[in-house]
Protein backbone atom coordinates (compact mmCIF):
# COMPACT_ATOMS: atom_id res chain seq x y z
CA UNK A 1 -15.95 11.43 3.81
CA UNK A 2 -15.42 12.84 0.62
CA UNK A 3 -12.02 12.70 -0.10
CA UNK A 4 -12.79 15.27 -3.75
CA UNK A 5 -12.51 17.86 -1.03
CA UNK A 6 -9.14 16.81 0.92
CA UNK A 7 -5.70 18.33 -0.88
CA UNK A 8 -3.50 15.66 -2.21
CA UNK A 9 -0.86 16.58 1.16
CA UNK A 10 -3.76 15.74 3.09
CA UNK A 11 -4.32 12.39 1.71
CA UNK A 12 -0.79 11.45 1.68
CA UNK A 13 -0.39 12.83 4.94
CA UNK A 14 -2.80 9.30 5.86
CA UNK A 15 -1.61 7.45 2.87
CA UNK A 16 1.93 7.73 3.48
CA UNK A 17 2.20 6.20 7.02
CA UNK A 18 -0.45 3.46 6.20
CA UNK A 19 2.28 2.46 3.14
CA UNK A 20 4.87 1.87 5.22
CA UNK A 21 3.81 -0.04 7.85
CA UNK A 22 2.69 -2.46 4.38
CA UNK A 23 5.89 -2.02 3.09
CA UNK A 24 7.48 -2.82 6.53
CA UNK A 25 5.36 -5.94 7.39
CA UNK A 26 6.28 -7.33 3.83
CA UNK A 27 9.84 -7.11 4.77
CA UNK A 28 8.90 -8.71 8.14
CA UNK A 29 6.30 -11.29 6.44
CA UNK A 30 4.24 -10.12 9.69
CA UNK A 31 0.39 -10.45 8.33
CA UNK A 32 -1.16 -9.48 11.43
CA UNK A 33 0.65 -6.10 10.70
CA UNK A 34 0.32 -6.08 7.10
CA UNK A 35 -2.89 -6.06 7.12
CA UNK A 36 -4.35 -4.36 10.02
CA UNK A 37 -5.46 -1.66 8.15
CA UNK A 38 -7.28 -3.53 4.82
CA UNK A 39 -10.82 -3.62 4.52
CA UNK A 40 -12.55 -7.38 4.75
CA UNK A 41 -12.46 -7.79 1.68
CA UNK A 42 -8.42 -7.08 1.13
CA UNK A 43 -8.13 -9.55 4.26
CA UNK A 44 -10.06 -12.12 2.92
CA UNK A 45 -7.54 -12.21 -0.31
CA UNK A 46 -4.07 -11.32 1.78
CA UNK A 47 -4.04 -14.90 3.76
CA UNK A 48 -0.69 -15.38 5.81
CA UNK A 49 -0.29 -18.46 3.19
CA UNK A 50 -0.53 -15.63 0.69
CA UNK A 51 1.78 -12.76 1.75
CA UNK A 52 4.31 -15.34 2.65
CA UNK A 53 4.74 -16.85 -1.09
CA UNK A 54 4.16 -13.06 -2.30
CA UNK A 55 6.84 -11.54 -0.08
CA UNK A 56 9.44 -14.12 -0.31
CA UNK A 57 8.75 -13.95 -4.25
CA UNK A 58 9.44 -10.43 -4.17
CA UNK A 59 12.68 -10.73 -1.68
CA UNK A 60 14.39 -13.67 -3.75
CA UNK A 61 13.57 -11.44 -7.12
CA UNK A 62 13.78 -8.00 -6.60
CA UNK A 63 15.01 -7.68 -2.90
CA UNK A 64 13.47 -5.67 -0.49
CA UNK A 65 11.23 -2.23 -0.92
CA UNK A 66 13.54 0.59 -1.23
CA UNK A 67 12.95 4.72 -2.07
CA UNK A 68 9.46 5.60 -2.60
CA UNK A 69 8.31 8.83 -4.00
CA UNK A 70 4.36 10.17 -4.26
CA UNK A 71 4.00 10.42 -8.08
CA UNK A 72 0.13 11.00 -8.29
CA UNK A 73 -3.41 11.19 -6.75
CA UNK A 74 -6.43 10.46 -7.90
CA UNK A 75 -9.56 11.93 -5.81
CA UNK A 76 -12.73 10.63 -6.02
CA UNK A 77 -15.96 10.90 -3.88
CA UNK A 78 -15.67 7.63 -1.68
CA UNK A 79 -11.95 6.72 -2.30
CA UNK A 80 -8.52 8.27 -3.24
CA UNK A 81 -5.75 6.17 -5.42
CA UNK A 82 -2.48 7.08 -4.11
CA UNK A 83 0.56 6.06 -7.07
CA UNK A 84 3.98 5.89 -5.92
CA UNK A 85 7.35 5.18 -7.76
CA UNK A 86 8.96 2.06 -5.91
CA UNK A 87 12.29 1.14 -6.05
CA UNK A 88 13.91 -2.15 -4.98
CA UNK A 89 17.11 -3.24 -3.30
CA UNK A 90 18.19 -5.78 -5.96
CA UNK A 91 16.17 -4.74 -8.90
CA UNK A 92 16.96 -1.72 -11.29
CA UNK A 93 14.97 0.52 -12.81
CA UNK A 94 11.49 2.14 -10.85
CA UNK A 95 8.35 0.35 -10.82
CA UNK A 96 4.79 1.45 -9.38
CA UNK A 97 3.33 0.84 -5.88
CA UNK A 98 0.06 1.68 -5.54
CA UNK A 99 -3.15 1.90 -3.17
CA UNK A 100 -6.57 2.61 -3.43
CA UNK A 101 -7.57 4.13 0.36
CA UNK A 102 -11.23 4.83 1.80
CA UNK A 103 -12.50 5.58 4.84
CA UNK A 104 -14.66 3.32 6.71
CA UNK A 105 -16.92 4.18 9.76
CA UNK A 106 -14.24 6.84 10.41
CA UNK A 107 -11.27 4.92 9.44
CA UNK A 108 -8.95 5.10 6.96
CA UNK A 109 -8.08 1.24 5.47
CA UNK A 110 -7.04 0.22 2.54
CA UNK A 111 -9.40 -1.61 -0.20
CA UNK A 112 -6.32 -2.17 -2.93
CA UNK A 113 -2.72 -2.53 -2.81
CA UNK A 114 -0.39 -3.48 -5.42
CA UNK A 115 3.66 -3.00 -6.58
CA UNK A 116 4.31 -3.95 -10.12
């Protein structure tokens, strides 16, 4: 899969949906669904004891994930970096939610993930 040859539609087209399930299951603090589609290695970081203290971080501080619009994508051979700008329920101002995506035997998953 070389993702230097899909259009940036394309990969937000897979991007988009896998977001916000993550953003979703945050909300939820549901691990099993927040991170059924990282790679081993995001899994390994993102333990349930993890998210948890993450999410309800994020829920006391800034509330919960609001609008998100597609500001950028960056295409490379075996990966694409998908940058949003986040808003929050509480919190004003934007910040940046972003993902680095690959595909796997097939499979699209998720190797980074971060809103800051």
């Amino acid at each position: 899969m070389n993702f230097e040859k899909m259009s940036e539609n394309e990969i937000l087209d897979i991007a988009n949906p896998i977001m916000d399930n993550l953003m979703d299951a945050s909300t939820e603090i549901d691990h099993e669904r927040h991170t059924k589609d990282f790679t081993d290695r995001m899994k390994n970081i993102v333990t349930k004891e993890y998210l948890q203290e993450v999410c309800k971080h994020y829920q006391a501080e800034k509330g919960y994930f609001s609008k998100r619009e597609p500001v950028a994508v960056f295409r490379r051979p075996d990966s694409a970096a998908i940058i949003w700008k986040q808003t929050f329920t509480k919190a004003q101002g934007a910040f940046v939610a972003e993902m680095v995506l690959i595909n796997k035997d097939g499979e699209y998953l998720v190797d980074h993930a971060m809103v800051f």
